[in-house]
N, C-alpha and C. Protein backbone atom coordinates (compact mmCIF):
# COMPACT_ATOMS: atom_id res chain seq x y z
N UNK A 1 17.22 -24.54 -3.77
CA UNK A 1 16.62 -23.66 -2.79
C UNK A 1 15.71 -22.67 -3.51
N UNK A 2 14.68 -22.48 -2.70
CA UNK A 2 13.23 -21.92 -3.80
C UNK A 2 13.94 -19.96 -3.09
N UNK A 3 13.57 -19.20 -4.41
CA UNK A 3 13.40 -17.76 -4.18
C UNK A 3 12.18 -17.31 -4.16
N UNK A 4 12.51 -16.10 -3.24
CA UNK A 4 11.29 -14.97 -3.35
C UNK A 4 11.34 -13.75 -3.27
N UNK A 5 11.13 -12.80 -4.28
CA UNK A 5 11.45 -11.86 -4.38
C UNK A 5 10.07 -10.69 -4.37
N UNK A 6 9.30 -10.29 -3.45
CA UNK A 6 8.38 -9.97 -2.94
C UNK A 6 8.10 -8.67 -1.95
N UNK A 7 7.55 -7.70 -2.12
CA UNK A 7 7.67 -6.66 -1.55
C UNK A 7 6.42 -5.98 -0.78
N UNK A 8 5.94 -5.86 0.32
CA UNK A 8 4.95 -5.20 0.48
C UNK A 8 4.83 -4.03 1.46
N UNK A 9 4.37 -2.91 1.26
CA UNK A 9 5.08 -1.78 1.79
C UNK A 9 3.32 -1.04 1.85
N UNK A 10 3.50 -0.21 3.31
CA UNK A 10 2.20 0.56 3.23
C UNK A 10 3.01 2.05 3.58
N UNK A 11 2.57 3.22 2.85
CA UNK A 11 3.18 4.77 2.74
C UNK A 11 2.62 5.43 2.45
N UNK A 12 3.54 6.91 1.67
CA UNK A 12 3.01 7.65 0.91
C UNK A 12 3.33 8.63 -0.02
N UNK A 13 3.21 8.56 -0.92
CA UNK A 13 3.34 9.11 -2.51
C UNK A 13 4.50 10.58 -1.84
N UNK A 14 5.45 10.32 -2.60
CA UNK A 14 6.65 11.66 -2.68
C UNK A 14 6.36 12.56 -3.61
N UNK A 15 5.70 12.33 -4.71
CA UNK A 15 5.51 12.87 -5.87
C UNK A 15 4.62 12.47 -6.94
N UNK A 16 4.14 13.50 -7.53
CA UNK A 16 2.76 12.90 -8.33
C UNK A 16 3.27 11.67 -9.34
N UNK A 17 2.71 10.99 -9.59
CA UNK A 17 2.55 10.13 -10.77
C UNK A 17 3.52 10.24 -12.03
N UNK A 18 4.66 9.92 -12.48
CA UNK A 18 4.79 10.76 -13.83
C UNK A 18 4.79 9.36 -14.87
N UNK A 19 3.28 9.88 -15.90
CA UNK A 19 2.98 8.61 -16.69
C UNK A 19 3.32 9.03 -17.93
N UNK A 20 4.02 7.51 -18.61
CA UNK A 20 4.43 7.79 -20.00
C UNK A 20 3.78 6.78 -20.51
N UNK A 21 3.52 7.04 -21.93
CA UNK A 21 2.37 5.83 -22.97
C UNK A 21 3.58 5.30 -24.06
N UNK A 22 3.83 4.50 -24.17
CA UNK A 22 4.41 3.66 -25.30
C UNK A 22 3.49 3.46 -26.80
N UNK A 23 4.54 2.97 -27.62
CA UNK A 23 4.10 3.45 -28.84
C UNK A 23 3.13 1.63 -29.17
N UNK A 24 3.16 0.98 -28.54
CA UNK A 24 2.48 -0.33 -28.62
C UNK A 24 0.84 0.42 -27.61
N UNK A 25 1.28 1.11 -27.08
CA UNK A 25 -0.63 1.01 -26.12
C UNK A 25 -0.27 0.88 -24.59
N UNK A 26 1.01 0.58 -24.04
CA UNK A 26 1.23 0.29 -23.23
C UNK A 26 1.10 1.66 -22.37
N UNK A 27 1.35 1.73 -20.87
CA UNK A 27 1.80 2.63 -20.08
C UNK A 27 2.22 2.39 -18.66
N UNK A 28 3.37 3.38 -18.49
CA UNK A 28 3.85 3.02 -16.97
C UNK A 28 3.68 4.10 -16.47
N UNK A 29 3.68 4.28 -15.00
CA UNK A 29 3.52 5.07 -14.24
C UNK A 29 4.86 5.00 -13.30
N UNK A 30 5.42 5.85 -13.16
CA UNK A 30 6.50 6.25 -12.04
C UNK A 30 6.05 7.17 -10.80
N UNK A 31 6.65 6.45 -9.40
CA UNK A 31 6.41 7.69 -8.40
C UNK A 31 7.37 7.59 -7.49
N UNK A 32 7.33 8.31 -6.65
CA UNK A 32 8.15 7.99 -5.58
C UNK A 32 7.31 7.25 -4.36
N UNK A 33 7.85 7.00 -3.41
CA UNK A 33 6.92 5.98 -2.41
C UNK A 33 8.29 6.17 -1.25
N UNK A 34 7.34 6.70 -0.18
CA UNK A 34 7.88 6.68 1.59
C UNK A 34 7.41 6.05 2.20
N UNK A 35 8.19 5.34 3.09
CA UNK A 35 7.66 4.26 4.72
C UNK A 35 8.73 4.50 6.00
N UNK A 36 8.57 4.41 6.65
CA UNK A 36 9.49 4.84 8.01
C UNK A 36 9.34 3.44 8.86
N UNK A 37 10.89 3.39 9.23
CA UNK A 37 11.13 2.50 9.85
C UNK A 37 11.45 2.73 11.21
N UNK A 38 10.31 2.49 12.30
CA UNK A 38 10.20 2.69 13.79
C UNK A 38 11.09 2.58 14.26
N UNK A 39 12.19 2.96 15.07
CA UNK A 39 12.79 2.62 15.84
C UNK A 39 13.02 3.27 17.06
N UNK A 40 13.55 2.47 18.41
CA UNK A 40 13.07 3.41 19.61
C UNK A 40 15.05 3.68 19.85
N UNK A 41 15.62 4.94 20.49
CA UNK A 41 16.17 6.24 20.52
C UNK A 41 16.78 5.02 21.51
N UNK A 42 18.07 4.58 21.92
CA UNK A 42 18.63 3.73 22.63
C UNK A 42 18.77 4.69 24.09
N UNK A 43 19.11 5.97 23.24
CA UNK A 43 19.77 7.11 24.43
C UNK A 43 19.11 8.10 25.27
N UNK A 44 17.90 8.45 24.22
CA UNK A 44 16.48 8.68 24.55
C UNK A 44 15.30 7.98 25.19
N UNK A 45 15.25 6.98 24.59
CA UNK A 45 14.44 5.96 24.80
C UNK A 45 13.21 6.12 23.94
N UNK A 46 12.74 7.33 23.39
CA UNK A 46 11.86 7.77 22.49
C UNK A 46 11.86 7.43 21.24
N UNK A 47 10.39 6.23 20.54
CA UNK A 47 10.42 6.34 19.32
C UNK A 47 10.72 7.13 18.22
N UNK A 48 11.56 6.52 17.57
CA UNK A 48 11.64 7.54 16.22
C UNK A 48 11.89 6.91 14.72
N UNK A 49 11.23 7.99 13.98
CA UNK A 49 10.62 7.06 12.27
C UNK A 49 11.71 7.55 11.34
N UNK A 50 12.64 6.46 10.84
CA UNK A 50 13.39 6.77 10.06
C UNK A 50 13.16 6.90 8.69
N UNK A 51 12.51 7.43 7.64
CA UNK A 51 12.00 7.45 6.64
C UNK A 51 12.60 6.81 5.41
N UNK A 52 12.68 5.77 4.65
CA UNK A 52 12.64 5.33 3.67
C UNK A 52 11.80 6.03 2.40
N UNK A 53 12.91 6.20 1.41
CA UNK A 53 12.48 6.79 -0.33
C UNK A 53 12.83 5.70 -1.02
N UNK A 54 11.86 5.25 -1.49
CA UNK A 54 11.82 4.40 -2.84
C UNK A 54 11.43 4.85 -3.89
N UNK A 55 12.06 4.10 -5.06
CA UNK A 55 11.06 4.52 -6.59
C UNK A 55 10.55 3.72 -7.18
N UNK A 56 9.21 3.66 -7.50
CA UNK A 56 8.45 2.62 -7.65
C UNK A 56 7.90 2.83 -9.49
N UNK A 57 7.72 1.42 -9.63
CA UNK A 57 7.09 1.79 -11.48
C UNK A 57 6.09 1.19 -11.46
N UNK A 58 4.61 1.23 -11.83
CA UNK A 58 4.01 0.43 -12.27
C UNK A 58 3.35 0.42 -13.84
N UNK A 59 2.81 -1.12 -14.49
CA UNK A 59 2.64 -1.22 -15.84
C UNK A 59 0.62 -1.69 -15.54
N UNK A 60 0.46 -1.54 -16.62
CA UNK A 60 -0.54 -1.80 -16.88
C UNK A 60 -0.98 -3.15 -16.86
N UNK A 61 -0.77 -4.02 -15.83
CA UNK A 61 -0.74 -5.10 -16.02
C UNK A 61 -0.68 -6.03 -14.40
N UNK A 62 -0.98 -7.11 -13.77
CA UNK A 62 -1.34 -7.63 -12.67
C UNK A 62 -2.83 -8.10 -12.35
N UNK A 63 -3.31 -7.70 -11.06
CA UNK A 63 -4.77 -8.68 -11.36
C UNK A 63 -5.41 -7.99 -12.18
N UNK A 64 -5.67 -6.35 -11.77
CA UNK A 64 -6.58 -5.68 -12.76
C UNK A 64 -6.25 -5.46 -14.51
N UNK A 65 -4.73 -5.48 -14.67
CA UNK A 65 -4.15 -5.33 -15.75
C UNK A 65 -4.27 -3.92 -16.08
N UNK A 66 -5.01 -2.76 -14.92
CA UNK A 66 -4.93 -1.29 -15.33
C UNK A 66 -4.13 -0.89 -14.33
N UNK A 67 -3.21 -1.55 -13.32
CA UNK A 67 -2.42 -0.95 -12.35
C UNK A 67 -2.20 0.85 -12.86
N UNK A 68 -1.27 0.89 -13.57
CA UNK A 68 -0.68 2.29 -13.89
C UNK A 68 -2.63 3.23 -14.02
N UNK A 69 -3.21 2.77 -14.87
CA UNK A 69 -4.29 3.66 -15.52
C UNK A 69 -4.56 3.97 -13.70
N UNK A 70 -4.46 3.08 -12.93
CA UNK A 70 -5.24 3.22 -11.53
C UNK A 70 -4.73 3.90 -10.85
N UNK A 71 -3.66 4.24 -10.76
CA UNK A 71 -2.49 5.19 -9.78
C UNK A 71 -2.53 6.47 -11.08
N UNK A 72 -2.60 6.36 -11.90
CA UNK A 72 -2.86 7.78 -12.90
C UNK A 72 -3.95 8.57 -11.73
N UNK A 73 -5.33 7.94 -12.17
CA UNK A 73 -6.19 8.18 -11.73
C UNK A 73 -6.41 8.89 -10.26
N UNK A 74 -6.30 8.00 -9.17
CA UNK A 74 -6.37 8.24 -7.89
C UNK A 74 -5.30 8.67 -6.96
N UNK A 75 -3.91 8.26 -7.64
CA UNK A 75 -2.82 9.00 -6.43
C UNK A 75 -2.20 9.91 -6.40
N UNK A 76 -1.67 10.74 -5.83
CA UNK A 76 -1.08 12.02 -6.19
C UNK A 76 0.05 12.10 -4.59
N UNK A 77 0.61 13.10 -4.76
CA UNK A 77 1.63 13.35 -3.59
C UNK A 77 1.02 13.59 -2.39
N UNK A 78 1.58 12.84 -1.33
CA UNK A 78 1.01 12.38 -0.06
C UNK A 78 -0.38 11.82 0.16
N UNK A 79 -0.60 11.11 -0.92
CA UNK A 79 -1.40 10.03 -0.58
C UNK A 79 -1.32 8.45 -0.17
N UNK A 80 -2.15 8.16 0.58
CA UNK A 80 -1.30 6.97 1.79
C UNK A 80 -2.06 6.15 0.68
N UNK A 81 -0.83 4.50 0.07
CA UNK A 81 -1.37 3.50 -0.41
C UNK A 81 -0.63 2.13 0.07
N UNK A 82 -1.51 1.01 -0.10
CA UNK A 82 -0.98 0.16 -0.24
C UNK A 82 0.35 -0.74 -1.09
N UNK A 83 1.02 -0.89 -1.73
CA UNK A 83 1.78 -1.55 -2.83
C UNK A 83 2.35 -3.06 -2.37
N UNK A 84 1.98 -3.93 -3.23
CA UNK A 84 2.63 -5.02 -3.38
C UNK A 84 3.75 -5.07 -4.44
N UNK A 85 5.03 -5.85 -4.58
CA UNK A 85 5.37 -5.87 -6.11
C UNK A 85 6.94 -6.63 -5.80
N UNK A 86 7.46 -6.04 -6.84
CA UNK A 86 9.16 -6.87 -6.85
C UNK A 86 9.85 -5.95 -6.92
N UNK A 87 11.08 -6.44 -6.10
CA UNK A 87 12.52 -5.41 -6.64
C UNK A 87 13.08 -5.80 -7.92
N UNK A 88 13.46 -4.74 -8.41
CA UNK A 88 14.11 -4.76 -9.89
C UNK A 88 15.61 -3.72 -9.98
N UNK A 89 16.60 -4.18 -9.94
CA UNK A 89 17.78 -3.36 -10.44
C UNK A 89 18.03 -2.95 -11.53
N UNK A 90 18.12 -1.79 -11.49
CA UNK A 90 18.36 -0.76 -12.90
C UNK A 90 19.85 -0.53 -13.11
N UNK A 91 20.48 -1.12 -14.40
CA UNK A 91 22.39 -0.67 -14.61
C UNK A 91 22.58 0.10 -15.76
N UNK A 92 23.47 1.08 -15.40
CA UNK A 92 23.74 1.82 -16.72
C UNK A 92 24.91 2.57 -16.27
N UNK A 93 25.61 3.24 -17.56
CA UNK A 93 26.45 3.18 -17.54
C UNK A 93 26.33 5.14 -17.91
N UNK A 94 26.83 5.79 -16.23
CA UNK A 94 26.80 7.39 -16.56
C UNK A 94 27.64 8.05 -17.86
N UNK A 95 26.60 8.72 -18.38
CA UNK A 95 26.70 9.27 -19.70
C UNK A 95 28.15 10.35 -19.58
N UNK A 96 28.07 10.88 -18.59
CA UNK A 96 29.11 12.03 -18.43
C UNK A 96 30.70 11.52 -17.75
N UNK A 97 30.06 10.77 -16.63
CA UNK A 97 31.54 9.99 -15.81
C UNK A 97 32.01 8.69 -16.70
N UNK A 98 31.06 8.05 -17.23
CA UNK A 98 31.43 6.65 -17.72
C UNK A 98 31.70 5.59 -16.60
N UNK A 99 31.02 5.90 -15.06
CA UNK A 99 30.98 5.03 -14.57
C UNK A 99 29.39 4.33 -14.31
N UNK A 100 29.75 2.96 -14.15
CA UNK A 100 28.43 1.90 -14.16
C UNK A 100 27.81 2.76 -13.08
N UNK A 101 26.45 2.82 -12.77
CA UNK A 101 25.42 3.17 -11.83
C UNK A 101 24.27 2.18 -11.87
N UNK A 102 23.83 2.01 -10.59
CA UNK A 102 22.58 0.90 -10.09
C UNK A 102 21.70 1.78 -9.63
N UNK A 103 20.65 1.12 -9.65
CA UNK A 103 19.42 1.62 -8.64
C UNK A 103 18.32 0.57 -8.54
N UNK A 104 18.06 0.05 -7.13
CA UNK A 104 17.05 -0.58 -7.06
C UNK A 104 15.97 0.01 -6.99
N UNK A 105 14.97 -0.61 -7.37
CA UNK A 105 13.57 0.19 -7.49
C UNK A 105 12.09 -0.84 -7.14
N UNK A 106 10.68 -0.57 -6.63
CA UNK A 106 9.78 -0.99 -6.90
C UNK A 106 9.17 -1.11 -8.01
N UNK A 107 8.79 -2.99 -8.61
CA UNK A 107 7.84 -2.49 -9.80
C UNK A 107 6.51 -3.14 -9.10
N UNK A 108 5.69 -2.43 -9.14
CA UNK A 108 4.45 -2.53 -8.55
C UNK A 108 3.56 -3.45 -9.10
N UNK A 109 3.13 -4.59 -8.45
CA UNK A 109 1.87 -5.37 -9.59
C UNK A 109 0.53 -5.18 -8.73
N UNK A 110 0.27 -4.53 -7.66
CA UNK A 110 -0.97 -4.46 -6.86
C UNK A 110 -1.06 -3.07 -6.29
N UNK A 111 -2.09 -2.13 -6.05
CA UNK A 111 -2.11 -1.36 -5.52
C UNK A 111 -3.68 -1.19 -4.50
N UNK A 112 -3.22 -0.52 -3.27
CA UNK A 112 -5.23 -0.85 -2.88
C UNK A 112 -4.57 0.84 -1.88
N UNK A 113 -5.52 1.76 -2.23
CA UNK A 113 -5.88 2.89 -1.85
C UNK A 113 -6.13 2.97 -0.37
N UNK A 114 -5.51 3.52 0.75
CA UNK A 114 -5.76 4.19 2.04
C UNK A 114 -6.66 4.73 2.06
N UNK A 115 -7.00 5.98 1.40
CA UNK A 115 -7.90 6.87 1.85
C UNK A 115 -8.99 7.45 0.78
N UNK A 116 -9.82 7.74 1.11
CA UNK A 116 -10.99 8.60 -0.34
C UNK A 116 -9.82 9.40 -1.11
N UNK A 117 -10.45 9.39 -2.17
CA UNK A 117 -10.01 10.18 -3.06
C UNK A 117 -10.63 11.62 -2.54
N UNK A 118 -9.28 12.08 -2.98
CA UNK A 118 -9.65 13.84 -2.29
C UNK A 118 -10.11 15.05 -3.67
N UNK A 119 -10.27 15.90 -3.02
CA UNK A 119 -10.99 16.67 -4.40
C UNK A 119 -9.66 17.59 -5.56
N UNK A 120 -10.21 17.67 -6.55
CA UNK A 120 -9.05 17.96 -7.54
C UNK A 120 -8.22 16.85 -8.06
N UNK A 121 -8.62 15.52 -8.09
CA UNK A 121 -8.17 14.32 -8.80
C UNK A 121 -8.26 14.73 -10.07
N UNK A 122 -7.35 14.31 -10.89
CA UNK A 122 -7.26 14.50 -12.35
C UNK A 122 -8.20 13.66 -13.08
N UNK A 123 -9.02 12.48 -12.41
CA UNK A 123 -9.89 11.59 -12.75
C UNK A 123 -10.84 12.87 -13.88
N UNK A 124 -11.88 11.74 -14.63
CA UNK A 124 -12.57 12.24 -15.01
C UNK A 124 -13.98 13.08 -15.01
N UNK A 125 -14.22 13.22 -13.83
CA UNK A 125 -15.08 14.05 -13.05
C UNK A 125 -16.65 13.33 -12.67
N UNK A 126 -16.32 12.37 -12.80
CA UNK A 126 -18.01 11.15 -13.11
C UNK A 126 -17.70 10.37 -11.81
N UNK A 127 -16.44 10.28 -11.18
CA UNK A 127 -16.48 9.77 -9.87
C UNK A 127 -16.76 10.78 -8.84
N UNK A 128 -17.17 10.56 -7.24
CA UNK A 128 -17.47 11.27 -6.02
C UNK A 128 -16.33 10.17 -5.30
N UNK A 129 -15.78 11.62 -4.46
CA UNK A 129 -14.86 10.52 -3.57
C UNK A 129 -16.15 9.77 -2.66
N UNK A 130 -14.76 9.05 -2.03
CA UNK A 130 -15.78 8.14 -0.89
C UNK A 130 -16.15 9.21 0.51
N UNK A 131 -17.02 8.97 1.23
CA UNK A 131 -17.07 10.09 2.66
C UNK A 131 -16.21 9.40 3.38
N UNK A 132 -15.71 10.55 4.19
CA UNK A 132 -14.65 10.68 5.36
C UNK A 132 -15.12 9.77 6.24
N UNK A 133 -14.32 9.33 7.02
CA UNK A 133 -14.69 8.84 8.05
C UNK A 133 -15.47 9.90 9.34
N UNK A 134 -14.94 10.47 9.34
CA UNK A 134 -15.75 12.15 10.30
C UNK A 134 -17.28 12.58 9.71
N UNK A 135 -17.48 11.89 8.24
CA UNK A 135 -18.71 12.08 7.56
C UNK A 135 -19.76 11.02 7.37
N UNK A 136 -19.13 10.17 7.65
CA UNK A 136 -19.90 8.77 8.24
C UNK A 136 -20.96 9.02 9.40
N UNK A 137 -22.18 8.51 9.26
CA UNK A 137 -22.92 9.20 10.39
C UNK A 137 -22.55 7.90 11.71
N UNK A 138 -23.08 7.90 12.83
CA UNK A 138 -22.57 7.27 14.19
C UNK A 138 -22.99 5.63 13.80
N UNK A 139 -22.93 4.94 14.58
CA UNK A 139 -23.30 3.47 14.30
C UNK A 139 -24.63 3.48 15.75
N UNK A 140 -25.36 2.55 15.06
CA UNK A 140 -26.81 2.30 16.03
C UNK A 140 -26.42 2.40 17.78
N UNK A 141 -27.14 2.67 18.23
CA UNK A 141 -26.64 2.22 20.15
C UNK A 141 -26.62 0.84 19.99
N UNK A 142 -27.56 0.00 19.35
CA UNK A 142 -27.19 -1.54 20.00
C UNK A 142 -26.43 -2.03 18.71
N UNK A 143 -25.14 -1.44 18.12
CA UNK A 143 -24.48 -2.40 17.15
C UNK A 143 -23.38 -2.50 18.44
N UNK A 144 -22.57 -4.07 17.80
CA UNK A 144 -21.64 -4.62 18.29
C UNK A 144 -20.68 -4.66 17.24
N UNK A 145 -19.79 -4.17 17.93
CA UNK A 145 -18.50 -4.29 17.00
C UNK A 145 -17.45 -5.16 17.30
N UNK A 146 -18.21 -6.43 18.29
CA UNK A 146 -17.33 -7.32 18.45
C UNK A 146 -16.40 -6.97 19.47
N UNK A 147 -15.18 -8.30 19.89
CA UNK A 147 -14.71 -8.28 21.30
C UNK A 147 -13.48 -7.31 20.73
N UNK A 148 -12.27 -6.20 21.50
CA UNK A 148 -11.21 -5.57 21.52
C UNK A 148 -10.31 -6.59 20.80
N UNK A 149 -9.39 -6.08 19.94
CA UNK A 149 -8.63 -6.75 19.79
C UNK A 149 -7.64 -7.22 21.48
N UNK A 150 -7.72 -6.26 22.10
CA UNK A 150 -6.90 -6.65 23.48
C UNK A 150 -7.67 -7.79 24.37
N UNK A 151 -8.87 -7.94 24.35
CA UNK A 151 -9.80 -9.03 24.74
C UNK A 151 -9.55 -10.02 24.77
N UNK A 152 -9.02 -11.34 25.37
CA UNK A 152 -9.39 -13.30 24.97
C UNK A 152 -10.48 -13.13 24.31
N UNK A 153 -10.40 -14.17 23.66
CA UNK A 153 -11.78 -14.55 23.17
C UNK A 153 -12.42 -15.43 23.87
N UNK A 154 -13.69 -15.44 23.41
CA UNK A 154 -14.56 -16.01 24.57
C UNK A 154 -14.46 -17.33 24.67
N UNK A 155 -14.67 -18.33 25.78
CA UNK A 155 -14.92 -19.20 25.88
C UNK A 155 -15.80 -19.73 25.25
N UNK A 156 -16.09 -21.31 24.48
CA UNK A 156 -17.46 -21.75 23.92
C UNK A 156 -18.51 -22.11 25.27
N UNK A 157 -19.91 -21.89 25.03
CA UNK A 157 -20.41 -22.83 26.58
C UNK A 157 -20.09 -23.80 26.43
N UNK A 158 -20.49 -24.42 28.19
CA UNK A 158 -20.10 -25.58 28.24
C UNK A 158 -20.81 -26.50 27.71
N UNK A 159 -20.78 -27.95 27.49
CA UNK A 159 -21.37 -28.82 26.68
C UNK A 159 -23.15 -28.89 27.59
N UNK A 160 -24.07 -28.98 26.72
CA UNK A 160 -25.17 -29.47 27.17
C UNK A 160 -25.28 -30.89 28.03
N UNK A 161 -26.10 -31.30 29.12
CA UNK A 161 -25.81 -32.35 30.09
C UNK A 161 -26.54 -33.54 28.89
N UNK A 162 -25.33 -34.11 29.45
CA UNK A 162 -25.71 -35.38 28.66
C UNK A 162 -24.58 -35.86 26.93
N UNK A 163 -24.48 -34.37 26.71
CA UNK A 163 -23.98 -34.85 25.73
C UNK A 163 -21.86 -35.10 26.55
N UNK A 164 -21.69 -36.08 25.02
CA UNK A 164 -20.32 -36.16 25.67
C UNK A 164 -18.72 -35.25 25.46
N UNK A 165 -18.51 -35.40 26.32
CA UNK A 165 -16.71 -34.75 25.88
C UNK A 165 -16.18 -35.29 25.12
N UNK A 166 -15.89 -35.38 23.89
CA UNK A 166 -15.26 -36.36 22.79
C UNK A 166 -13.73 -35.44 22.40
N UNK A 167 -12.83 -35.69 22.52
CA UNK A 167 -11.92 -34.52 21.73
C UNK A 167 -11.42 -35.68 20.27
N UNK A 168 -11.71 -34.97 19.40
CA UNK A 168 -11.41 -35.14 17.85
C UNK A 168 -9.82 -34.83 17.42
């Protein structure tokens, strides 16, 4: 029987970044990471978001191979991101009680940014965030932005006379 151990979660940062460099060149990045899980009030009847805390790690390494350098860079506390990655269990054995302790955790191999980067990024000052959406100027009168997602989609026309109904 095939496994999969696969995670994909959209949130937002609990806490800044805390990055450590290894003595090979390497580096990871640690953060915390929130998502809320909808649920509607049985007694109420009113939605309500139960919040999930995770702890997430990422390495320098996945498609870009700068994951960590990239969440250094751009994320900070309460910033909304994407994460893909795996669960990983952490065991050890408390230093003071001497009893075993677990913790599951995110290790991150993808990350893709929600929102512009906001001002006071620790980046190196050679980037401009992206503009707001509120800073975006209007779209033309005659653009189409296509049918509602709530819409059918359209019918194709009907066949030209003459030609035939064939179904393939």
């Amino acid at each position: 029987m095939a496994n999969l151990n696969k995670v994909m979660l959209i949130g937002r940062l609990t806490r800044d970044p805390e990055v450590r460099m290894f003595s090979n060149g390497g580096k990871v990045a640690n953060f915390g990471f929130a998502v809320n899980n909808r649920r509607k009030n049985p007694q109420s009847g009113q939605w309500e978001d139960e919040p999930v805390f995770l702890d997430c790690e990422a390495f320098n390494r996945g498609e870009t191979g700068k994951t960590a350098d990239l969440i250094e860079q751009y994320l900070r506390k309460g910033y909304q991101a994407y994460i893909e990655g795996h669960l990983k269990l952490d065991q050890w054995n408390d230093k003071t009680s001497g009893e075993k302790r677990s913790r599951l955790k995110i290790v991150v191999d993808n990350v893709q940014f929600l929102e512009p980067r906001r001002d006071g990024g620790s980046g190196d000052g050679q980037r401009s965030s992206a503009p707001r959406r509120s800073d975006a100027p209007p779209p033309p009168a005659d653009y189409d932005s296509g049918p509602d997602m709530g819409e059918p989609p359209m019918n194709p026309p009907p066949p030209a006379k003459g030609e035939q109904d064939i179904p393939f």
